[in-house]
Protein backbone atom coordinates (compact mmCIF):
# COMPACT_ATOMS: atom_id res chain seq x y z
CA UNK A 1 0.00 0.00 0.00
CA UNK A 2 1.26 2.99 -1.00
CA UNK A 3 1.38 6.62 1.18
CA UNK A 4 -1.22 8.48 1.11
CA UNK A 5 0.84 11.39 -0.17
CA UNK A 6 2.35 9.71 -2.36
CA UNK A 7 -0.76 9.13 -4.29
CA UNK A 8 -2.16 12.47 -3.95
CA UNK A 9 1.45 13.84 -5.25
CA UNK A 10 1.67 10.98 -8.48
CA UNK A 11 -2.57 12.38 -8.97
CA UNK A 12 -1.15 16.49 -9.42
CA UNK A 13 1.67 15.39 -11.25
CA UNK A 14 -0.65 13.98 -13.73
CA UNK A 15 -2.89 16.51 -13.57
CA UNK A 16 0.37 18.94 -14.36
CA UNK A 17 1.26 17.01 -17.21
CA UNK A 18 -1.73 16.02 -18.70
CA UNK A 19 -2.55 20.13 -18.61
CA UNK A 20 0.72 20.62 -20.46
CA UNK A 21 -0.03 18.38 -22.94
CA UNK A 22 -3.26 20.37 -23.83
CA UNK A 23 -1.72 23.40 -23.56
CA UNK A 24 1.47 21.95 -26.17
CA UNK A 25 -1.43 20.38 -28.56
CA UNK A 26 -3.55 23.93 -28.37
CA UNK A 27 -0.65 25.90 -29.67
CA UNK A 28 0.12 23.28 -32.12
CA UNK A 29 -3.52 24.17 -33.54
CA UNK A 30 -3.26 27.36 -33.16
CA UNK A 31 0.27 27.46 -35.02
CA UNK A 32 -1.93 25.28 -37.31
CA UNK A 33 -4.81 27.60 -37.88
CA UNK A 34 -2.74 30.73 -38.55
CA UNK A 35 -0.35 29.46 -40.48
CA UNK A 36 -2.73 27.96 -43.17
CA UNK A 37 -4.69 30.94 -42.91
CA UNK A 38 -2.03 32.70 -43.93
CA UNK A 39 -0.97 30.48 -46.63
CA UNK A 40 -4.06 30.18 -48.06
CA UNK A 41 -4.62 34.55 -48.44
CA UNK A 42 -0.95 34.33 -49.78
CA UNK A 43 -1.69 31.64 -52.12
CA UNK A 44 -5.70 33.50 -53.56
CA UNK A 45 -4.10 36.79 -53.68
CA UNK A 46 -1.36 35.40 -55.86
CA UNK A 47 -3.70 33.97 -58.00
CA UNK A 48 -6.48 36.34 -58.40
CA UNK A 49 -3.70 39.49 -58.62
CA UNK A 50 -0.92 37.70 -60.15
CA UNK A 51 -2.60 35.42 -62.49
CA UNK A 52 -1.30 32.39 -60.97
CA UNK A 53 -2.87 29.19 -62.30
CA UNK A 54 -2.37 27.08 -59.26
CA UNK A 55 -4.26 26.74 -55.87
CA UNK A 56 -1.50 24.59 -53.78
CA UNK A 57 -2.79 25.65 -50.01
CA UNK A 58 -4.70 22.80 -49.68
CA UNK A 59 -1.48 20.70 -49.77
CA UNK A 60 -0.09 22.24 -46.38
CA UNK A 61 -3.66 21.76 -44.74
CA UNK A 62 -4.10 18.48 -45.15
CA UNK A 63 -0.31 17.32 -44.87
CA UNK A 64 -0.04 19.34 -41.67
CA UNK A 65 -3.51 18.54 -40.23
CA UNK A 66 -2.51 15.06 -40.67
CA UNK A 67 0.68 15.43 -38.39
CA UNK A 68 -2.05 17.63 -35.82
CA UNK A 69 -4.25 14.56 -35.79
CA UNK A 70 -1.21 12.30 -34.92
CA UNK A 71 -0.11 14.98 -32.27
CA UNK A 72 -3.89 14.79 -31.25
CA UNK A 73 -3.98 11.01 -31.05
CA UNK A 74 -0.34 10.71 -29.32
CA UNK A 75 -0.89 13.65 -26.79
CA UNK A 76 -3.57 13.56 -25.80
CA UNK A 77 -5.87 11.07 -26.40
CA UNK A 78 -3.47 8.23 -25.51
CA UNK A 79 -2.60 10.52 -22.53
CA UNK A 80 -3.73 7.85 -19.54
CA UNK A 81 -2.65 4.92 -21.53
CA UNK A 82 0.23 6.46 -21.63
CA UNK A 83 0.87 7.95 -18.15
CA UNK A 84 -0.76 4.27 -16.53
CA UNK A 85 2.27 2.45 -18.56
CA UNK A 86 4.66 4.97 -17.58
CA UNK A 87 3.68 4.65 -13.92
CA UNK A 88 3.69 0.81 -14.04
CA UNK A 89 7.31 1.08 -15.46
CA UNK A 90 8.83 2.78 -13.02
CA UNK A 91 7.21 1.04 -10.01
CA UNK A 92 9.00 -2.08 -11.82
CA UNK A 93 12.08 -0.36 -12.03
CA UNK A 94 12.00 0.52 -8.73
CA UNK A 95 11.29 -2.49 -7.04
CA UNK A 96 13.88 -4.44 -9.06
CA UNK A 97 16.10 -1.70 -7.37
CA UNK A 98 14.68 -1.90 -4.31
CA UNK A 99 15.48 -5.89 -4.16
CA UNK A 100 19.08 -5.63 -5.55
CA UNK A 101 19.65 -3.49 -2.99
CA UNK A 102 17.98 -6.02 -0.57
CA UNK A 103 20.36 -8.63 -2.12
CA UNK A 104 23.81 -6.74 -1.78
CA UNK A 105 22.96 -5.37 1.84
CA UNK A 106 22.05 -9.53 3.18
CA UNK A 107 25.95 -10.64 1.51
CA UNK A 108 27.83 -7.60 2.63
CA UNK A 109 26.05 -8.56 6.20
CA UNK A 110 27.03 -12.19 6.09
């Protein structure tokens, strides 16, 4: 059983984290929405004013909004999935530790 503490402190950290990771994905989109709304004035201006005969902005939108929806899925949907194996990991970890040390303390004793 674990301390009381100890689980309230491992519940803010996620909280933390999990808020970060919202807060990294939301200025992805952001980054996301203003940059293809940028390329896509750039790109009717040129060719309405310019004559241009291609319309190419749809190529960064979907290209990019493919690599948000993989940030999305990685990030932040997968967040618990994530953070539960993380956590199981490093109880592991720790434990095999925690024994080793066990182990070298009972033969330096002997």
């Amino acid at each position: 059983m674990e301390n009381p503490i100890t689980e309230e402190y491992q519940g803010v950290r996620k909280e933390v984290a999990k808020r970060r990771a919202y807060r990294i994905f939301y200025s992805h989109m952001a980054a996301y929405i203003i940059g293809n709304v940028f390329l896509g004035v750039w790109n009717i201006l040129t060719y309405f004013i310019k004559d241009d005969t291609t319309l190419w902005f749809f190529v960064p939108l979907i290209f990019w909004g493919i690599g948000l929806l993989i940030h999305y899925i990685q990030g932040v949907a997968l967040f618990n999935d994530w953070w539960d194996n993380d956590a199981r990991e490093t109880r592991e970890r720790l434990t095999e530790m925690h024994g080793a040390k066990k182990a070298v303390t009972a033969k330096t004793d002997e």
